[in-house]
C-alpha atoms as a PDB file:
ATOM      1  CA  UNK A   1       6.202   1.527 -13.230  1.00  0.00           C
ATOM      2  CA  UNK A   2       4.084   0.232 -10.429  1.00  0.00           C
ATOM      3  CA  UNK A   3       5.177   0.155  -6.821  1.00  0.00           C
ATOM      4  CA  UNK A   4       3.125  -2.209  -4.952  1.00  0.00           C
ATOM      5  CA  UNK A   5       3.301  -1.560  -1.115  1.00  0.00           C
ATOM      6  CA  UNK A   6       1.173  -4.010   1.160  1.00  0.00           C
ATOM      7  CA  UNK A   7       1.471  -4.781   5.190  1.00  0.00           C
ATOM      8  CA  UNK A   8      -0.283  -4.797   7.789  1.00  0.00           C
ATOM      9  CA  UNK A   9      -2.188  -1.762   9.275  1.00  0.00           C
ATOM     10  CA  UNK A  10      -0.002  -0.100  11.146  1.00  0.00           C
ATOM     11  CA  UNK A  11       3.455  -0.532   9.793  1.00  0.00           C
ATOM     12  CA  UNK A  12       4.202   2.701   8.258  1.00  0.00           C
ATOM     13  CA  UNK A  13       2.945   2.017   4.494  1.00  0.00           C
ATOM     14  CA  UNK A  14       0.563   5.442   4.057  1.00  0.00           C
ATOM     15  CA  UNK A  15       3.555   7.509   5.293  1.00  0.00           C
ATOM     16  CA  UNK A  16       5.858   5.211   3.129  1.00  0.00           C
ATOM     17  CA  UNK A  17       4.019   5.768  -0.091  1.00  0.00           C
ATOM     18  CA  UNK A  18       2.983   9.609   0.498  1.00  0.00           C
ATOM     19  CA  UNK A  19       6.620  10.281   1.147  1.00  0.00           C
ATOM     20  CA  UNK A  20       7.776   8.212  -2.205  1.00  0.00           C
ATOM     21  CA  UNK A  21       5.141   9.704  -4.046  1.00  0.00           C
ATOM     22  CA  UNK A  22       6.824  13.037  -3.185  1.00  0.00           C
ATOM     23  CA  UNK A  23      10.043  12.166  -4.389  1.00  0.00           C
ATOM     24  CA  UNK A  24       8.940   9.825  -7.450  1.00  0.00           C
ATOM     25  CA  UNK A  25       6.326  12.668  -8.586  1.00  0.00           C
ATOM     26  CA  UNK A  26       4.317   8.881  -8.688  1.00  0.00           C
ATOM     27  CA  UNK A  27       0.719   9.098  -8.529  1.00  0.00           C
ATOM     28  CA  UNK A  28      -0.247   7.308  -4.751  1.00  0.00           C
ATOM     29  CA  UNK A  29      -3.238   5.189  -5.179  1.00  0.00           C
ATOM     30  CA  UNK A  30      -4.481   4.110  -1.562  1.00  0.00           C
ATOM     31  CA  UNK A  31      -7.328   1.771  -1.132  1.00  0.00           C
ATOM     32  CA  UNK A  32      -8.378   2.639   1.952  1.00  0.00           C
ATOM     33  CA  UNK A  33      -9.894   6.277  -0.035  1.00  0.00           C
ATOM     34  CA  UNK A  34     -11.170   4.102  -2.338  1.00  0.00           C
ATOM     35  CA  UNK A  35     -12.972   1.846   0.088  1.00  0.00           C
ATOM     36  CA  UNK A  36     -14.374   4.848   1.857  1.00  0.00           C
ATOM     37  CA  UNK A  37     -15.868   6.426  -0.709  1.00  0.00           C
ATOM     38  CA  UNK A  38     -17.413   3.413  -1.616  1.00  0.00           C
ATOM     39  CA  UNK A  39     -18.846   3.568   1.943  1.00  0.00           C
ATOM     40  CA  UNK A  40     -19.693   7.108   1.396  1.00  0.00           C
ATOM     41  CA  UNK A  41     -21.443   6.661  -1.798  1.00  0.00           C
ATOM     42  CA  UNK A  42     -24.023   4.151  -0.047  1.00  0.00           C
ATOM     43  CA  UNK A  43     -22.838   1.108  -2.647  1.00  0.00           C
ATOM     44  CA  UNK A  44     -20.963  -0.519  -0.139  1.00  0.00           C
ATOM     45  CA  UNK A  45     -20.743  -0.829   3.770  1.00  0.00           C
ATOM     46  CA  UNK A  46     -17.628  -2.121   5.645  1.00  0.00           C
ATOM     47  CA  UNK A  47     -15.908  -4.375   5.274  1.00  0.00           C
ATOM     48  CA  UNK A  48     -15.871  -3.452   1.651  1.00  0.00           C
ATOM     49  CA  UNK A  49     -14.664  -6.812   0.607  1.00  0.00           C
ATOM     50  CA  UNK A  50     -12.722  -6.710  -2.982  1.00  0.00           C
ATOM     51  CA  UNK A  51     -14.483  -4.150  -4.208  1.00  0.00           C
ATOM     52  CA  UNK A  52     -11.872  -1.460  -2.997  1.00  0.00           C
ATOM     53  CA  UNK A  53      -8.873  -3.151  -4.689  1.00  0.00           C
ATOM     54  CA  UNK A  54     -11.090  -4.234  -7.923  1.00  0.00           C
ATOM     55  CA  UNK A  55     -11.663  -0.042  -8.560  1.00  0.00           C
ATOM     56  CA  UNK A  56      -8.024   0.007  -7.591  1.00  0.00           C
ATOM     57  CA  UNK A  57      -6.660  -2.266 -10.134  1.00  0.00           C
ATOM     58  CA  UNK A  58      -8.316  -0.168 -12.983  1.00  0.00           C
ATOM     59  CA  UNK A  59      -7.410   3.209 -11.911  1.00  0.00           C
ATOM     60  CA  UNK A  60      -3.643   1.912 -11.709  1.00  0.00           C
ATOM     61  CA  UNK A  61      -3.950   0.568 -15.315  1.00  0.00           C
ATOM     62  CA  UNK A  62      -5.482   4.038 -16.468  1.00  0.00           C
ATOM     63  CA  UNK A  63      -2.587   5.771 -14.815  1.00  0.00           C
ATOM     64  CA  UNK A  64       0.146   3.555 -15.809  1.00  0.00           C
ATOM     65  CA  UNK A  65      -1.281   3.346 -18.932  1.00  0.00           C
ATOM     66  CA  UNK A  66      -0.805   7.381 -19.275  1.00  0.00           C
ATOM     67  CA  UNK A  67       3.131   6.686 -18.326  1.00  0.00           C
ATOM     68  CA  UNK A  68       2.622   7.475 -15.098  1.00  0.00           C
ATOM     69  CA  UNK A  69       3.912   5.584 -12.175  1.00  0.00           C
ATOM     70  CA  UNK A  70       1.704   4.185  -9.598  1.00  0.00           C
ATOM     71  CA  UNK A  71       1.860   3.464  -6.136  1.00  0.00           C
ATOM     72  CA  UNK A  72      -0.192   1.114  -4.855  1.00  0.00           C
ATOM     73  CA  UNK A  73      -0.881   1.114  -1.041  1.00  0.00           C
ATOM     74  CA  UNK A  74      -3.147  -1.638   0.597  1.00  0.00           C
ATOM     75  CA  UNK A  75      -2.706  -4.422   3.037  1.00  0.00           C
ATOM     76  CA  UNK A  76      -2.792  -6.329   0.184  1.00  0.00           C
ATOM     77  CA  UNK A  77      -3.143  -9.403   2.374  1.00  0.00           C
ATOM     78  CA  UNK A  78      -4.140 -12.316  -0.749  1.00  0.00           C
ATOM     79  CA  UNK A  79      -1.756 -13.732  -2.705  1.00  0.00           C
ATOM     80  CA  UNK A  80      -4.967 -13.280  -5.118  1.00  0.00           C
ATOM     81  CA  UNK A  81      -4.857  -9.698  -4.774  1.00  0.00           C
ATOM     82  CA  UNK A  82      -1.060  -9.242  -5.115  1.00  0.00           C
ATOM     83  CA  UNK A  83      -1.417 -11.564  -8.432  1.00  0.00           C
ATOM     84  CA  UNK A  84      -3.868  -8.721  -9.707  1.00  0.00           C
ATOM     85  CA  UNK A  85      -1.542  -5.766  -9.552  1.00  0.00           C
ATOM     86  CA  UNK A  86       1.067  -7.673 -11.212  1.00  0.00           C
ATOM     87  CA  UNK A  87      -1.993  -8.400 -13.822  1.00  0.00           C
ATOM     88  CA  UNK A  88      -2.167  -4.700 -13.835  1.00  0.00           C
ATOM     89  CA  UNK A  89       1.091  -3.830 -14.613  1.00  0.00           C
ATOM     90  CA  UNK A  90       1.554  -6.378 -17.080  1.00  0.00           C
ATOM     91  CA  UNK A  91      -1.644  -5.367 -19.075  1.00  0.00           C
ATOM     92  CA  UNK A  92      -0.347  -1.867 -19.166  1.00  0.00           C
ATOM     93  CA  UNK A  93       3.237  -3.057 -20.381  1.00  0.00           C
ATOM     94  CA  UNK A  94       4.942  -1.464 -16.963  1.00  0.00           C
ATOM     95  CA  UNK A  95       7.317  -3.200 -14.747  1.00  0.00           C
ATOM     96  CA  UNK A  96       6.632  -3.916 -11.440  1.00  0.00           C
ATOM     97  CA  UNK A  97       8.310  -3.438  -7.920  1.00  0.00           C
ATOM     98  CA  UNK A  98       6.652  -5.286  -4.967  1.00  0.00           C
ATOM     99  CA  UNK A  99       7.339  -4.248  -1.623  1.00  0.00           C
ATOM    100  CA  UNK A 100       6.074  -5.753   1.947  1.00  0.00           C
ATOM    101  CA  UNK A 101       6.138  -2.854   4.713  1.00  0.00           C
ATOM    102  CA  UNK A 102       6.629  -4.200   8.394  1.00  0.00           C
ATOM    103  CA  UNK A 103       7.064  -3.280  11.846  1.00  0.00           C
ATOM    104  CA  UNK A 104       9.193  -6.389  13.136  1.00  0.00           C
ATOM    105  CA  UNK A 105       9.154  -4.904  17.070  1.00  0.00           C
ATOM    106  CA  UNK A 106       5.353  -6.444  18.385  1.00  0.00           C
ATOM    107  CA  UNK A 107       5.602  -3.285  20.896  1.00  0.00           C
ATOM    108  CA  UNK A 108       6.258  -0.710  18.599  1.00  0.00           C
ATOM    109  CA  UNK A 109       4.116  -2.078  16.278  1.00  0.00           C
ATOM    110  CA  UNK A 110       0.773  -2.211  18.507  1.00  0.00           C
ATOM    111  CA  UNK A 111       2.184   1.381  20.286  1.00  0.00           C
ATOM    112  CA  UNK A 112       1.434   2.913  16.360  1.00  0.00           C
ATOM    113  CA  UNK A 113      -1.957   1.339  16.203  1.00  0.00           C
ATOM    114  CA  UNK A 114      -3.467   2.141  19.326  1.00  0.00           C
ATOM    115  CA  UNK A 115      -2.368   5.717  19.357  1.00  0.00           C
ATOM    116  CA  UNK A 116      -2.746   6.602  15.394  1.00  0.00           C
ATOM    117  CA  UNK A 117      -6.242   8.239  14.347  1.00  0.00           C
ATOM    118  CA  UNK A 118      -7.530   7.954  11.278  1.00  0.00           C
ATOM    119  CA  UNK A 119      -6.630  10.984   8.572  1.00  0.00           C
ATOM    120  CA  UNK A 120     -10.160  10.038   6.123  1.00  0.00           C
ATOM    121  CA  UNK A 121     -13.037  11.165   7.552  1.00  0.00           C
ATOM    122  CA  UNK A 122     -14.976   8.303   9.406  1.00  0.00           C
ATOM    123  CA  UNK A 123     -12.578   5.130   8.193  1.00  0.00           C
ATOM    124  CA  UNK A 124     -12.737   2.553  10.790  1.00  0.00           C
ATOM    125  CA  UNK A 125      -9.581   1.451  12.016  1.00  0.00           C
ATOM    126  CA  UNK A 126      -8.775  -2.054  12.937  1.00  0.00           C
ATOM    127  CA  UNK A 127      -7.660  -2.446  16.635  1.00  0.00           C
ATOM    128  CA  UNK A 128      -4.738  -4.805  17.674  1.00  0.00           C
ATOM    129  CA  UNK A 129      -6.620  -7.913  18.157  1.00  0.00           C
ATOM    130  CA  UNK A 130      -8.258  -7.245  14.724  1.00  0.00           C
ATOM    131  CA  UNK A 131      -4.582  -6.975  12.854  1.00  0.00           C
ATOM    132  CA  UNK A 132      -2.924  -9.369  14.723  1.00  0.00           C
ATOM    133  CA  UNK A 133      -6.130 -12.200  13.966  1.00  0.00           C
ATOM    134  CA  UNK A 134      -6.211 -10.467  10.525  1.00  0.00           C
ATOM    135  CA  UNK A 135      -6.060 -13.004   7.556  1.00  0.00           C
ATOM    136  CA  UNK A 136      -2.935 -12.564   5.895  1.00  0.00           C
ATOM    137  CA  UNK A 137      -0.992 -15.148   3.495  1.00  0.00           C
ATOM    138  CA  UNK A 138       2.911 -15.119   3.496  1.00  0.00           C
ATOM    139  CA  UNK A 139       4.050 -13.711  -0.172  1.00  0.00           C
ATOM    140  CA  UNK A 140       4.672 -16.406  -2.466  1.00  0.00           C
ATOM    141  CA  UNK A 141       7.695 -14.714  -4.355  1.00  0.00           C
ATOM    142  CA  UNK A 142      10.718 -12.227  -3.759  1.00  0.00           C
ATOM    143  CA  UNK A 143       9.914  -9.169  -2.637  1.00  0.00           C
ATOM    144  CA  UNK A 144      11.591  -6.493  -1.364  1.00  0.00           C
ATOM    145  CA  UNK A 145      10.577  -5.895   2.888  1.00  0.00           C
ATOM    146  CA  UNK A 146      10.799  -2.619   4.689  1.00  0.00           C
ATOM    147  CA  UNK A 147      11.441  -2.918   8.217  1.00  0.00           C
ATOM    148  CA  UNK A 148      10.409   0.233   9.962  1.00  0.00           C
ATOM    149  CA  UNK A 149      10.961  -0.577  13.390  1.00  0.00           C
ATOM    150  CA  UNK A 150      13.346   1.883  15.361  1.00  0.00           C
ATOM    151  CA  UNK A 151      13.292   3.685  12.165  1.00  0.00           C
ATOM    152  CA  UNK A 152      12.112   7.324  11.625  1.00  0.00           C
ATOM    153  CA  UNK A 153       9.810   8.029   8.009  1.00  0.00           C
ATOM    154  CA  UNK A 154      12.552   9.204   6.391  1.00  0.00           C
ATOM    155  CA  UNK A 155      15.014   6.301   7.539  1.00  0.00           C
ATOM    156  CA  UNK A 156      12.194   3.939   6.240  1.00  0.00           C
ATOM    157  CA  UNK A 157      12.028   5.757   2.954  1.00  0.00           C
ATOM    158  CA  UNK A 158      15.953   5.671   2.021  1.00  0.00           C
ATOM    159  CA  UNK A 159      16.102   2.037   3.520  1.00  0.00           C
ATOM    160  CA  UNK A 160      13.357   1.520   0.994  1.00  0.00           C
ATOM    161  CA  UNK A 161      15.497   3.450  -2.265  1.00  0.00           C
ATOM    162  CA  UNK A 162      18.269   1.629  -0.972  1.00  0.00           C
ATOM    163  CA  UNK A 163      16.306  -1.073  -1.617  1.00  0.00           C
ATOM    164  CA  UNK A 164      14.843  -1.193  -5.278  1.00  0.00           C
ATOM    165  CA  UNK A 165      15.530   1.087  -8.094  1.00  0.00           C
ATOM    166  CA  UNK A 166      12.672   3.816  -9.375  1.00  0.00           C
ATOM    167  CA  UNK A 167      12.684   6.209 -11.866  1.00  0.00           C
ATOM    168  CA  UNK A 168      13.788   9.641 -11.511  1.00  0.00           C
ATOM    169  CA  UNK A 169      10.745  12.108 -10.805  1.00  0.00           C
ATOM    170  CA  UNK A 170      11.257  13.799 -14.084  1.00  0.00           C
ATOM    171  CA  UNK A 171      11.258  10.401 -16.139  1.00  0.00           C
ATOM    172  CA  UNK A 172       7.182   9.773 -16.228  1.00  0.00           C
END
């Protein structure tokens, strides 16, 4: 299976996807790694551009491929780049779970992004102006949305399993 998980910066998707991970034994693909060490590596400089989530889609279909599931974390802000995990998971014969992370409280929301520091070495981080001018196109088709204002990680995570159904760790 792959677990798509896209938001803005900011709204809890990282400590979403680490913590489902964890539960789902699910392999956590985050593009932000992938970006950096594309950065790193001297091939790119940021902003990446699509580069990031092209390296992404092809490591998901190698993993899912292998039966295992995949979670992919990115803001994920293109209806473009949402169509090409679902490409993903459909090449590898997988179903697919897509999931919108957000922070509906505006003072919450900006508290995390000012105070957060970045956990890979030398990723910039977008300030408030920069999310909140961000382009990013309203999803086109259900999806399941994670709310985590007022919510703790772990209340996010079971409002998320509450929300779809995965498969047990043991399963892949």
């Amino acid at each position: 299976m792959l677990i798509v998980l896209g938001g803005l910066p900011g709204t809890g998707k990282t400590t979403l996807a680490r913590l489902l991970a964890a539960r789902l034994g699910a392999v956590h693909l985050r593009v932000d790694t992938i970006e950096q060490a594309l950065v790193r590596s001297g091939l790119a400089r940021h902003p990446v551009g699509p580069a990031g989530y092209v390296v992404g889609y092809a490591l998901a279909g190698d993993h899912l491929r292998q039966g295992l599931t995949v979670i992919a974390e990115s803001v994920n802000p293109l209806c473009v780049t949402r169509d090409a995990w679902r490409e993903a998971a459909v090449r590898a014969g997988v179903p697919v779970v897509e999931m919108e992370v957000c922070c509906s409280d505006p003072v919450e929301h900006r508290q995390r992004v000012t105070s957060r520091s970045a956990d890979i070495a030398n990723l910039p981080l977008p300030d408030w102006r920069q999310i909140v001018e961000r382009e990013y196109e309203p999803w086109d088709r259900e999806h399941i949305v994670v709310d985590t204002a007022g919510q703790t990680p772990a209340e996010s995570l079971e409002s998320l399993l509450r929300a779809a159904t995965f498969p047990a760790a043991d399963s892949h």
